[in-house]
PDB file of N, CA and C in Angstrom:
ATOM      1  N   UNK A   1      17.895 175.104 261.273  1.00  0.00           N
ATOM      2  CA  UNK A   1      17.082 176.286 261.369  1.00  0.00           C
ATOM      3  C   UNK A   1      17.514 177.269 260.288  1.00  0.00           C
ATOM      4  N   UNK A   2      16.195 177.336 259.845  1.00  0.00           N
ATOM      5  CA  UNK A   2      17.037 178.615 257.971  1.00  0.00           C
ATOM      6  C   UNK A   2      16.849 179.799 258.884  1.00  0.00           C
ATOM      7  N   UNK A   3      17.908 180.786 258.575  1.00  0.00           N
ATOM      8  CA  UNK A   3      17.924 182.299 258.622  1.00  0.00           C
ATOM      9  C   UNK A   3      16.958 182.936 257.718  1.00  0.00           C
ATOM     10  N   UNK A   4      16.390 184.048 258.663  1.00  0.00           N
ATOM     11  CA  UNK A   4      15.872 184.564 257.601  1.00  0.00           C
ATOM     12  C   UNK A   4      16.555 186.008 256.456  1.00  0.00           C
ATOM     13  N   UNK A   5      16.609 186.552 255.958  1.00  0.00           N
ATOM     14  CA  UNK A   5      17.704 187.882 255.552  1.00  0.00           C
ATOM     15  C   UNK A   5      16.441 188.742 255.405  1.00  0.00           C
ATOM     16  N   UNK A   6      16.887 190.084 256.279  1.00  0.00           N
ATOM     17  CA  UNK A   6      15.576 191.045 256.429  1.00  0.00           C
ATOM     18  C   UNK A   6      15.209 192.063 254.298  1.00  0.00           C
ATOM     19  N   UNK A   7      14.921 192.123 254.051  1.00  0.00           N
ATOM     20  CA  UNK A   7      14.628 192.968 253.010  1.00  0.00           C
ATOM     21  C   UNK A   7      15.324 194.480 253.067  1.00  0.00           C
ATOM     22  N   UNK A   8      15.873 194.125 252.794  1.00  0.00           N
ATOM     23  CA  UNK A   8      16.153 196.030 252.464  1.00  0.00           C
ATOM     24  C   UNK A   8      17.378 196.310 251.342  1.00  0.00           C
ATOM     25  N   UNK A   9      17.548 197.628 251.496  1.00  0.00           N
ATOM     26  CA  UNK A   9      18.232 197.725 249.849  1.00  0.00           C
ATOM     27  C   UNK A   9      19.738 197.052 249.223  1.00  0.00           C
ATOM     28  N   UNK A  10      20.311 196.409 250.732  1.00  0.00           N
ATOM     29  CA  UNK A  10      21.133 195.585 250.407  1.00  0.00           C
ATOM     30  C   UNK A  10      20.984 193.724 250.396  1.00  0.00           C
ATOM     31  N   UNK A  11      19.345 193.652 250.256  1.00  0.00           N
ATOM     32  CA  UNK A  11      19.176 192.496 249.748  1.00  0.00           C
ATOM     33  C   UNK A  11      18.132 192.239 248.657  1.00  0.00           C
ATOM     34  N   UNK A  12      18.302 193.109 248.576  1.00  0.00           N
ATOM     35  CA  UNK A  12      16.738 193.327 246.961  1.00  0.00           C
ATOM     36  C   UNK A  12      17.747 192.900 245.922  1.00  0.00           C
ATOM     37  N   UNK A  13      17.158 192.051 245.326  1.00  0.00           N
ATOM     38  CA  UNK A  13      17.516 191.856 243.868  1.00  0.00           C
ATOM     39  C   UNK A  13      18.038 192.983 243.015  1.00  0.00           C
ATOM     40  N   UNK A  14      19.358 193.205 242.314  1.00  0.00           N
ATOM     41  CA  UNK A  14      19.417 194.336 241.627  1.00  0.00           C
ATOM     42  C   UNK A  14      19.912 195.464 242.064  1.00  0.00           C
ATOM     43  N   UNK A  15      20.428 194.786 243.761  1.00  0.00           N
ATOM     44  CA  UNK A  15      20.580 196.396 244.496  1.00  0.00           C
ATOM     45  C   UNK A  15      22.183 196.623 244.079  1.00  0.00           C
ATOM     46  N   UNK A  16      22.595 197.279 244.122  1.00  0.00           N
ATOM     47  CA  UNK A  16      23.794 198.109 243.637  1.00  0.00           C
ATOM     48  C   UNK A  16      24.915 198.328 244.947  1.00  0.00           C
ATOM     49  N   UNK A  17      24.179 198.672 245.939  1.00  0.00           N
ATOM     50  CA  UNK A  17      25.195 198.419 247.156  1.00  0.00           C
ATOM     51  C   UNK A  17      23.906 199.332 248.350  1.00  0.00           C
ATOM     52  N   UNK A  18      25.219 198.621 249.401  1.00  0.00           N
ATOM     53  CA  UNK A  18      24.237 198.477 250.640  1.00  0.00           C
ATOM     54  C   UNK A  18      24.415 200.115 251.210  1.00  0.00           C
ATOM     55  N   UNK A  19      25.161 200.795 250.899  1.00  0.00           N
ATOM     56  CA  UNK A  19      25.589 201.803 251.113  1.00  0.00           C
ATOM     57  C   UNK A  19      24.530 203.047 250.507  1.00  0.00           C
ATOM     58  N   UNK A  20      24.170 204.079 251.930  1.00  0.00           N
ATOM     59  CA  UNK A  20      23.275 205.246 251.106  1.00  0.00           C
ATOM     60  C   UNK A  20      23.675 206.538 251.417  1.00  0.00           C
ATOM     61  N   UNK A  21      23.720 207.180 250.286  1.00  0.00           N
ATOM     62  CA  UNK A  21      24.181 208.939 250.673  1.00  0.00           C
ATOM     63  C   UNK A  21      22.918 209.366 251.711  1.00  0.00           C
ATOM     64  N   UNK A  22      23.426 210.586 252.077  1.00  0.00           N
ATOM     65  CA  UNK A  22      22.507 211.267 252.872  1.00  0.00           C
ATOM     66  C   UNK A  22      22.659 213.172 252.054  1.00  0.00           C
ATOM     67  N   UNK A  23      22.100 213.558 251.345  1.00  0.00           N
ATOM     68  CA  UNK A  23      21.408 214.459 250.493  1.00  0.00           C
ATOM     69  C   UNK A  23      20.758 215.204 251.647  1.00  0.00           C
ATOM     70  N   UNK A  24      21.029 216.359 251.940  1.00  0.00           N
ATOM     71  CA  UNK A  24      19.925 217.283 252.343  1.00  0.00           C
ATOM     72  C   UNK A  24      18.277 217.312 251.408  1.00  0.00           C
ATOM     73  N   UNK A  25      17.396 217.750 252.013  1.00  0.00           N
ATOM     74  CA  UNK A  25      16.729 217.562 251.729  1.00  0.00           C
ATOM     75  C   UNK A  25      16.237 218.946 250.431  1.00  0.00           C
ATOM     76  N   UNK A  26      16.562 219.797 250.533  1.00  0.00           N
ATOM     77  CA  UNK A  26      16.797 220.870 249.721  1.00  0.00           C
ATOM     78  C   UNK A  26      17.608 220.565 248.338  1.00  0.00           C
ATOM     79  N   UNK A  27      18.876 219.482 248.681  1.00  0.00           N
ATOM     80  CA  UNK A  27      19.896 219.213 247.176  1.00  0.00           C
ATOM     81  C   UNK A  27      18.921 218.122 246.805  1.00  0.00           C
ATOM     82  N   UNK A  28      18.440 217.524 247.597  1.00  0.00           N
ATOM     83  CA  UNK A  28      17.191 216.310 246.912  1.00  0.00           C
ATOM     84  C   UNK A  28      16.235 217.226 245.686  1.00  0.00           C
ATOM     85  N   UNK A  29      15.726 217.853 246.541  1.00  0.00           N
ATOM     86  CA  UNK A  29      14.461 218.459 245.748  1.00  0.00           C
ATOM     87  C   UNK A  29      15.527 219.177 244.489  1.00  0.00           C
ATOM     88  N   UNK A  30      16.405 219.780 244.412  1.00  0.00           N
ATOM     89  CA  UNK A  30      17.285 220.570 243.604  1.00  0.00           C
ATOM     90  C   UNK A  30      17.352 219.271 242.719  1.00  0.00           C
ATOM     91  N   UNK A  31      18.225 218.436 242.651  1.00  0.00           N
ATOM     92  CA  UNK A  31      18.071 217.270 241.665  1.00  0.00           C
ATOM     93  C   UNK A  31      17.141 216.286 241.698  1.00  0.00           C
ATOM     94  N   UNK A  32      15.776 216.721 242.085  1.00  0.00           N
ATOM     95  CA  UNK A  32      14.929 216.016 241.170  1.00  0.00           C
ATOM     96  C   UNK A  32      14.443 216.813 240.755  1.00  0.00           C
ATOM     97  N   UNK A  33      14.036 218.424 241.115  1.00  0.00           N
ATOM     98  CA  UNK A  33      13.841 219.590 239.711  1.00  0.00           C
ATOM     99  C   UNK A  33      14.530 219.085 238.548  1.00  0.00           C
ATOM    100  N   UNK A  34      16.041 219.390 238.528  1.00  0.00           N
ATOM    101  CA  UNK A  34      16.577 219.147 237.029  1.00  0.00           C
ATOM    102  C   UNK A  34      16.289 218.024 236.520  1.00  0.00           C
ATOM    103  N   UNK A  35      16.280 216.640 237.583  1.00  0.00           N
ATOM    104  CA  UNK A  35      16.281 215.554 236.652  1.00  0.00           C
ATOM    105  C   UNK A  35      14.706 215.471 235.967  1.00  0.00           C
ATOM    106  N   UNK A  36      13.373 215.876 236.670  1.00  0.00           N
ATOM    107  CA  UNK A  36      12.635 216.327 236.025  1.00  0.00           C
ATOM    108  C   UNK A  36      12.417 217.143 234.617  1.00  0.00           C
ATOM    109  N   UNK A  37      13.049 218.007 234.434  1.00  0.00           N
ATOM    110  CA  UNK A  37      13.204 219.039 233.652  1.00  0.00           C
ATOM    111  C   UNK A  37      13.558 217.959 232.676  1.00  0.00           C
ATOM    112  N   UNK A  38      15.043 217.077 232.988  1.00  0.00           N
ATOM    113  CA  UNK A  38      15.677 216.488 231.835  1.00  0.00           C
ATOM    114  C   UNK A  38      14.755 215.291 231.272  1.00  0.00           C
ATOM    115  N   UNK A  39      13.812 214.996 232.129  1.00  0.00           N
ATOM    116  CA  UNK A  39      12.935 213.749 231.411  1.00  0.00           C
ATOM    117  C   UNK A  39      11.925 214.687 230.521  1.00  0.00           C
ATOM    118  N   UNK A  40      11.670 215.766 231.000  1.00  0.00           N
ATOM    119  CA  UNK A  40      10.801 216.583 229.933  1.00  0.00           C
ATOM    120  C   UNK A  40      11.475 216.488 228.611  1.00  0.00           C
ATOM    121  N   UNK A  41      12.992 217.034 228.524  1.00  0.00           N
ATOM    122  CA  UNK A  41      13.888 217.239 227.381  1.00  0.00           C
ATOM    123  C   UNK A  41      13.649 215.801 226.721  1.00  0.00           C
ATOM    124  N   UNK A  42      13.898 214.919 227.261  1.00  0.00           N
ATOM    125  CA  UNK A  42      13.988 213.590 226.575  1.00  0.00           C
ATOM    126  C   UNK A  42      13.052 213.367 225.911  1.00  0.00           C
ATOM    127  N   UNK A  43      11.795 213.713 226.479  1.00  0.00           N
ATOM    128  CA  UNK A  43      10.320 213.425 225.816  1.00  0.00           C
ATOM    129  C   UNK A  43      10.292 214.369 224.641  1.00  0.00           C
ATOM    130  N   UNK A  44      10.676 215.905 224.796  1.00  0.00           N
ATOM    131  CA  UNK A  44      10.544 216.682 223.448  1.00  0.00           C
ATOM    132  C   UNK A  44      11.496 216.057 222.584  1.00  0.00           C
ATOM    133  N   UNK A  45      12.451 215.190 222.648  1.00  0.00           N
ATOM    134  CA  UNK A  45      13.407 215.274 221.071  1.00  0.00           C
ATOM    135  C   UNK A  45      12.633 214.214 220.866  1.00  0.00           C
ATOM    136  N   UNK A  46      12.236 212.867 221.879  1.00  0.00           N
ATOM    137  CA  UNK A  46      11.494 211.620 220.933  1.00  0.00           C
ATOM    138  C   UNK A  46      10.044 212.500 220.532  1.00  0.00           C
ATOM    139  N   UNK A  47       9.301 213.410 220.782  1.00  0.00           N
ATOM    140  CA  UNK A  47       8.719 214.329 220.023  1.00  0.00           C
ATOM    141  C   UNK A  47       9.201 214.783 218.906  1.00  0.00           C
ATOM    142  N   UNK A  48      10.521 215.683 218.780  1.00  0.00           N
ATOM    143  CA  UNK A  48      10.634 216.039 217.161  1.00  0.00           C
ATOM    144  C   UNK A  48      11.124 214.973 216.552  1.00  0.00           C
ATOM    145  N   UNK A  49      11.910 213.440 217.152  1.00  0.00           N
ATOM    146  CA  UNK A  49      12.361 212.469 216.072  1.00  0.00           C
ATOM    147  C   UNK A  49      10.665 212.398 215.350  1.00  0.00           C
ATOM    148  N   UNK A  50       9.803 212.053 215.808  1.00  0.00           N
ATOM    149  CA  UNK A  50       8.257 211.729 215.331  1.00  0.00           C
ATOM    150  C   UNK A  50       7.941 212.374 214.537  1.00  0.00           C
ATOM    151  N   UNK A  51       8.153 214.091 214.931  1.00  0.00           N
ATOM    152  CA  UNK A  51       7.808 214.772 214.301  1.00  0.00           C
ATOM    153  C   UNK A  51       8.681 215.355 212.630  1.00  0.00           C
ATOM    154  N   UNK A  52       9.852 214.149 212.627  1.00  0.00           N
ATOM    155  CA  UNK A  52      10.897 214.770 211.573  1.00  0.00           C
ATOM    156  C   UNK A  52      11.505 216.171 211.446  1.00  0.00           C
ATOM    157  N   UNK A  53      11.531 216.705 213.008  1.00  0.00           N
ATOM    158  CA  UNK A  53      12.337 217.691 212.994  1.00  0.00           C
ATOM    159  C   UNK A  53      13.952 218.089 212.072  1.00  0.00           C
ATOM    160  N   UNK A  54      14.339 218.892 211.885  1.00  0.00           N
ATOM    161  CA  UNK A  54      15.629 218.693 211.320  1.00  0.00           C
ATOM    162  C   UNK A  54      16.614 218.352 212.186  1.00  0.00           C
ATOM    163  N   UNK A  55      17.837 217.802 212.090  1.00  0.00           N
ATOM    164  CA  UNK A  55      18.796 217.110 212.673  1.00  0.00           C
ATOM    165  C   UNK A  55      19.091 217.843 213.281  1.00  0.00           C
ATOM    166  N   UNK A  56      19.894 218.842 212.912  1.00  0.00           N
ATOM    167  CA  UNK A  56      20.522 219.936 214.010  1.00  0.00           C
ATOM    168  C   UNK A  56      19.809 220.553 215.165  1.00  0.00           C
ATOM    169  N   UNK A  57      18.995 220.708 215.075  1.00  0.00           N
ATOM    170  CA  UNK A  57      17.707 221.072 215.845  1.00  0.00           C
ATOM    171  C   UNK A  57      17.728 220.334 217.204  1.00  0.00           C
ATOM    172  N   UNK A  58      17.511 218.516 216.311  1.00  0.00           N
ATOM    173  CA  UNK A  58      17.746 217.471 217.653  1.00  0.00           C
ATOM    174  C   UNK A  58      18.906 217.919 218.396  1.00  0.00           C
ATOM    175  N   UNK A  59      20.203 217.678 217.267  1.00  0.00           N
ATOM    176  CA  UNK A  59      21.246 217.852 218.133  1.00  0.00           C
ATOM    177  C   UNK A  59      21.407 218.966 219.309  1.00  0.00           C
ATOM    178  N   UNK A  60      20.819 219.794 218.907  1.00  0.00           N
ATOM    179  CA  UNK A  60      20.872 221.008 220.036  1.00  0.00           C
ATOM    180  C   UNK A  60      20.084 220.717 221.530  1.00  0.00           C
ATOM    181  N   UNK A  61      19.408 220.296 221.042  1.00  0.00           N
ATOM    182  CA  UNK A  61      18.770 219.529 222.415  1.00  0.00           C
ATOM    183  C   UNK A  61      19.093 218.643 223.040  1.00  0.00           C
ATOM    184  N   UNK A  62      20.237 217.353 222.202  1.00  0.00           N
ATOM    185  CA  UNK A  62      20.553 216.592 222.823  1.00  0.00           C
ATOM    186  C   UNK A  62      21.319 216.698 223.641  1.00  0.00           C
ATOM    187  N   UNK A  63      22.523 218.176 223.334  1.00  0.00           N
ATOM    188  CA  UNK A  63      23.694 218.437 223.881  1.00  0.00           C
ATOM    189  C   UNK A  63      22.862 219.292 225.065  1.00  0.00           C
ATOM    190  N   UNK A  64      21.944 219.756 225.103  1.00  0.00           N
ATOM    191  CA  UNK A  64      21.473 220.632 226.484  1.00  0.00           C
ATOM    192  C   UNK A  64      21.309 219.771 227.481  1.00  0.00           C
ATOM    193  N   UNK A  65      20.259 218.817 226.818  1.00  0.00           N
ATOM    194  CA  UNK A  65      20.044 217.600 228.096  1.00  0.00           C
ATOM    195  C   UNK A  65      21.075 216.807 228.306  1.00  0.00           C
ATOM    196  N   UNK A  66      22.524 216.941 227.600  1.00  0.00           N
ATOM    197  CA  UNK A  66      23.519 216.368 228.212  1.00  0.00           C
ATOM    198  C   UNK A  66      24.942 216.691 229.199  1.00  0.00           C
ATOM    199  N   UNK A  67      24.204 218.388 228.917  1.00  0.00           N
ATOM    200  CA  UNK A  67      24.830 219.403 229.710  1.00  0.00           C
ATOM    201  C   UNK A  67      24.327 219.632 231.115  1.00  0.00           C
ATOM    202  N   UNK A  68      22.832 219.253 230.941  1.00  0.00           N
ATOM    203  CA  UNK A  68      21.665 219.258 232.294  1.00  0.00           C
ATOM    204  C   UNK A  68      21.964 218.075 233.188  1.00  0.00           C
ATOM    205  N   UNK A  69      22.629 216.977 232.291  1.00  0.00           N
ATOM    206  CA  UNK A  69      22.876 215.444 232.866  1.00  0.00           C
ATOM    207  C   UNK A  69      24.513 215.907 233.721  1.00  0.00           C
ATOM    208  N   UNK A  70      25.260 216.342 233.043  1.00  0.00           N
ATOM    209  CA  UNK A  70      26.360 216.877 233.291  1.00  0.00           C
ATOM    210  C   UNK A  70      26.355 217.593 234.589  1.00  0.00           C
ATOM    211  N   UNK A  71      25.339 218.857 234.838  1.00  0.00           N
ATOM    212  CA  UNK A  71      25.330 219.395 235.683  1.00  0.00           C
ATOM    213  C   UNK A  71      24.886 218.653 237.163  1.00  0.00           C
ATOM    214  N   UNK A  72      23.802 217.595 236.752  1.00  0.00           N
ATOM    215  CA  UNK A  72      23.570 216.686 238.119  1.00  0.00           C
ATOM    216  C   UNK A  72      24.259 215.815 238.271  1.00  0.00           C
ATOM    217  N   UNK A  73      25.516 215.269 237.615  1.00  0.00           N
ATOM    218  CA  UNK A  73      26.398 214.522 238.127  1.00  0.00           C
ATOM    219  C   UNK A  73      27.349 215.341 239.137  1.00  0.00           C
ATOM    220  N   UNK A  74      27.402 216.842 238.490  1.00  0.00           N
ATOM    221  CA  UNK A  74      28.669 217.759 239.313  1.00  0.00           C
ATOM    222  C   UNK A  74      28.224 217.960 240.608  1.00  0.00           C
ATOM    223  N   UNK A  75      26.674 217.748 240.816  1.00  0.00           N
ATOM    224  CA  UNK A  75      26.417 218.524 242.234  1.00  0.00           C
ATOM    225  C   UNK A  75      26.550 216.983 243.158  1.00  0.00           C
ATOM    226  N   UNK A  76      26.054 215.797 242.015  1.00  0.00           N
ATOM    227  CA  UNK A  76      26.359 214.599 243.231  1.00  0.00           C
ATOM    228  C   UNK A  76      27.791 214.361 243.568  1.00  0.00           C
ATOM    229  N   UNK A  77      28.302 214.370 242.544  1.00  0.00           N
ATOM    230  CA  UNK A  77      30.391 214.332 242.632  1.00  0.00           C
ATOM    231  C   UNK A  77      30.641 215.314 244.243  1.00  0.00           C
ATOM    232  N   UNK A  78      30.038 216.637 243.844  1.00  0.00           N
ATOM    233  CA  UNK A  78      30.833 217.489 244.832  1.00  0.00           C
ATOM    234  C   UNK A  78      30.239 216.681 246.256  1.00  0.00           C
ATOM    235  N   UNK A  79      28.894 216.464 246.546  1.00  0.00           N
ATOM    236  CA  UNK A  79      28.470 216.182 248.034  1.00  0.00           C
ATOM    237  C   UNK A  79      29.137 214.597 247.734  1.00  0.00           C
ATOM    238  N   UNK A  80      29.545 214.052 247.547  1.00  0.00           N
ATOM    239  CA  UNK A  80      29.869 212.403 247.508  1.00  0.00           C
ATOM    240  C   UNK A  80      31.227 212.660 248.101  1.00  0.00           C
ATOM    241  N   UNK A  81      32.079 213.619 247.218  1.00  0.00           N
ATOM    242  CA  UNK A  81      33.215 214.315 247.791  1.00  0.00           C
ATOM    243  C   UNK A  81      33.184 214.647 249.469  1.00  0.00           C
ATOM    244  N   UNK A  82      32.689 215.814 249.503  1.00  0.00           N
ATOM    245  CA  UNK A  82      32.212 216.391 250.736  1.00  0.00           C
ATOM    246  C   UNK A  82      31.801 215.427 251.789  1.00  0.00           C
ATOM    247  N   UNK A  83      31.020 214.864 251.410  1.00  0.00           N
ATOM    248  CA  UNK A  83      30.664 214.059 252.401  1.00  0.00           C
ATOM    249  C   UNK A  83      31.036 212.404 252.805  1.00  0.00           C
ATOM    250  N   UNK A  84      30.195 211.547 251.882  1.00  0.00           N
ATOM    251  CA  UNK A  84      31.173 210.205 251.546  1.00  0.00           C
ATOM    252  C   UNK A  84      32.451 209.848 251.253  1.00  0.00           C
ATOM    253  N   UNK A  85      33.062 210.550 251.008  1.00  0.00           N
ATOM    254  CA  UNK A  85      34.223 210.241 250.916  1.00  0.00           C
ATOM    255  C   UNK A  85      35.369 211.189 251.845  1.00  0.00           C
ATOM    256  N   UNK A  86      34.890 211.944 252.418  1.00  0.00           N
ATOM    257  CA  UNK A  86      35.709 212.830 253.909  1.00  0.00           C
ATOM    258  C   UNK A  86      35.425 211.366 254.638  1.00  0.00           C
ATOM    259  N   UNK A  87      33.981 211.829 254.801  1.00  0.00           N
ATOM    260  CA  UNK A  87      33.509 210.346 256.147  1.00  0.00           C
ATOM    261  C   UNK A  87      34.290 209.275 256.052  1.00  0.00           C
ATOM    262  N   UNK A  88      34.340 208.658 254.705  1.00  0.00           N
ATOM    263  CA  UNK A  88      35.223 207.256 254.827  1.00  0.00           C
ATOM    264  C   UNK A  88      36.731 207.268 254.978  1.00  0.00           C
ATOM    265  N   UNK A  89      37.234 208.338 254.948  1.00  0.00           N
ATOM    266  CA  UNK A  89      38.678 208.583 254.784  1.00  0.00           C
ATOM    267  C   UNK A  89      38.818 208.714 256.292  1.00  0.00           C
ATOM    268  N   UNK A  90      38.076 209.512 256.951  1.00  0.00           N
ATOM    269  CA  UNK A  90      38.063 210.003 258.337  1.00  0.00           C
ATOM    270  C   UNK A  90      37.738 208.391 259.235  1.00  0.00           C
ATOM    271  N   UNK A  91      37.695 207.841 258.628  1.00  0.00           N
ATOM    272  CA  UNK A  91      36.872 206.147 259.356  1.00  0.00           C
ATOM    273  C   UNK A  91      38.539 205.328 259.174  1.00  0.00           C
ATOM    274  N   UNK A  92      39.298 205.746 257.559  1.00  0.00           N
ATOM    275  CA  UNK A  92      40.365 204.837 257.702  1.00  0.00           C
ATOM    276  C   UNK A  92      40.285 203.935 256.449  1.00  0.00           C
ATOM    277  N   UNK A  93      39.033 204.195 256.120  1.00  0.00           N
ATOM    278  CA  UNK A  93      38.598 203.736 254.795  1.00  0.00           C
ATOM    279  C   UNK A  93      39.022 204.276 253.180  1.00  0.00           C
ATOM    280  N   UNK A  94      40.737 203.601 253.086  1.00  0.00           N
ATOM    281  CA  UNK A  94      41.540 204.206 251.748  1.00  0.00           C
ATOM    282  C   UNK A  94      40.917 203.902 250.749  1.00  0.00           C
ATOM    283  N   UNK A  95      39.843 202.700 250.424  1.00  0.00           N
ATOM    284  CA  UNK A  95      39.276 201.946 249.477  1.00  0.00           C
ATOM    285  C   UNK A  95      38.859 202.959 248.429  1.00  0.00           C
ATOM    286  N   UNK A  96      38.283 203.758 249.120  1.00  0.00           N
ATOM    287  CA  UNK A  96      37.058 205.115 248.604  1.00  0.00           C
ATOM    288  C   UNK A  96      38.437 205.881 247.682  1.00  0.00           C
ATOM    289  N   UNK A  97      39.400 205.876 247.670  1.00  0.00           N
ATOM    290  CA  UNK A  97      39.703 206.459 246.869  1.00  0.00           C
ATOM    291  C   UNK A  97      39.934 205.526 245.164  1.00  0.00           C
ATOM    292  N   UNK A  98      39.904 204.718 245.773  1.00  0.00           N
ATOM    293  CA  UNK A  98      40.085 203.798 244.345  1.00  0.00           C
ATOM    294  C   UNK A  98      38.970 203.775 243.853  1.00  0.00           C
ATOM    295  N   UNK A  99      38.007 203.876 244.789  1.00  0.00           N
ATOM    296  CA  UNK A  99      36.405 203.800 243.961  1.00  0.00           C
ATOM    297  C   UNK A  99      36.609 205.437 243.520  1.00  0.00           C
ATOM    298  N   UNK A 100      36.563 206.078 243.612  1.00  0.00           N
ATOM    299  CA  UNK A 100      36.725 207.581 243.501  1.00  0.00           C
ATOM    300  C   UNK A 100      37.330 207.826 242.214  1.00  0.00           C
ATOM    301  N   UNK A 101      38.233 207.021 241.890  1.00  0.00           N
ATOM    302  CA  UNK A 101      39.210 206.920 240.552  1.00  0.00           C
ATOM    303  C   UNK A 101      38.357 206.229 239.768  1.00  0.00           C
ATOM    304  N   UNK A 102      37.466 205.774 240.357  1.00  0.00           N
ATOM    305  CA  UNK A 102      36.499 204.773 239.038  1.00  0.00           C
ATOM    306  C   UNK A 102      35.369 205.611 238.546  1.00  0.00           C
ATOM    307  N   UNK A 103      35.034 205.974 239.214  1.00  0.00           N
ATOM    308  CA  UNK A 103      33.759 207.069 239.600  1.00  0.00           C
ATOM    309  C   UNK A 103      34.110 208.033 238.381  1.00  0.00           C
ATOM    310  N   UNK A 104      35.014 208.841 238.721  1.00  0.00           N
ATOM    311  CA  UNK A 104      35.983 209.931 237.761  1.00  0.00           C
ATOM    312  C   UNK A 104      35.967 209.448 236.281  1.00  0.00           C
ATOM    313  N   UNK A 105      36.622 208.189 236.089  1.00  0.00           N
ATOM    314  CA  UNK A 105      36.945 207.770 234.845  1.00  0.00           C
ATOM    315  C   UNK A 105      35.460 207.379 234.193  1.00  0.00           C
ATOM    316  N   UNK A 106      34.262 206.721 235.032  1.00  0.00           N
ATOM    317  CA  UNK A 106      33.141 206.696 234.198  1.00  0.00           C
ATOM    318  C   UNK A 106      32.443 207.970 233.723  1.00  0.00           C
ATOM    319  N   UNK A 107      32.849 208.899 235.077  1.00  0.00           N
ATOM    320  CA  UNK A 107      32.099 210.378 234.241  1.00  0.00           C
ATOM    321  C   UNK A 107      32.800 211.266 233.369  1.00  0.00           C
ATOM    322  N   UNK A 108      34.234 210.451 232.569  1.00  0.00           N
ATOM    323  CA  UNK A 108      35.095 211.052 231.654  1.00  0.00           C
ATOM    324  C   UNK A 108      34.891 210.945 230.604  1.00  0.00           C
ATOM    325  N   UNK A 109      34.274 209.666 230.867  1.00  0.00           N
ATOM    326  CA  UNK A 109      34.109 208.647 229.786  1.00  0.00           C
ATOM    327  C   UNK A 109      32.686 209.681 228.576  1.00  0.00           C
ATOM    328  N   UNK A 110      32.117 210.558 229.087  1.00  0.00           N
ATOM    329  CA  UNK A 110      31.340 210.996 228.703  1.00  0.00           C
ATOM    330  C   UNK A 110      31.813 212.152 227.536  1.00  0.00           C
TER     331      UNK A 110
END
């Protein structure tokens, strides 16, 4: 008799982990404003590359939208903090800090 495995985000092809934050619904809408905003930014510089804007120009934009990228990693860091990672510590779950150290070092890496 085959099993069947139900669909969901820890069996989709591609999924990343079975594990999901829980975001108020207010910090939701808050980062998808900015991340909105930042797909706008993205679209204006492949606008002035087209347009042969001058370099510096780009650059100034690139560093905003990477300051805007910057800023929505800080607000997910802090609630991942706050929340996912109290919760798992409070469960007994030391793991989270080693992921936590990984986490850190990829957003250093920037």
């Amino acid at each position: 008799m085959e099993e069947t495995v139900k669909e969901d985000a820890c069996h989709t092809e591609g999924a990343m982990s079975c594990r999901k934050s829980h975001h108020p619904e207010r910090v939701k809408k808050d980062l998808t404003t900015r991340l909105n905003r930042i797909e706008g930014q993205i679209r204006g510089i492949k606008g002035m590359i087209e347009k042969d804007v001058y370099c510096d120009d780009i650059i100034t934009q690139l560093s905003a939208t990477q300051s805007a990228l910057n800023s929505v990693a800080k607000i997910l860091l802090e609630g991942h903090l706050k929340g996912c990672v109290v919760d798992r510590l409070s469960e007994g779950d030391d793991a989270v800090l080693d992921e936590l150290v990984v986490t850190i070092q990829k957003l250093m890496k920037k």
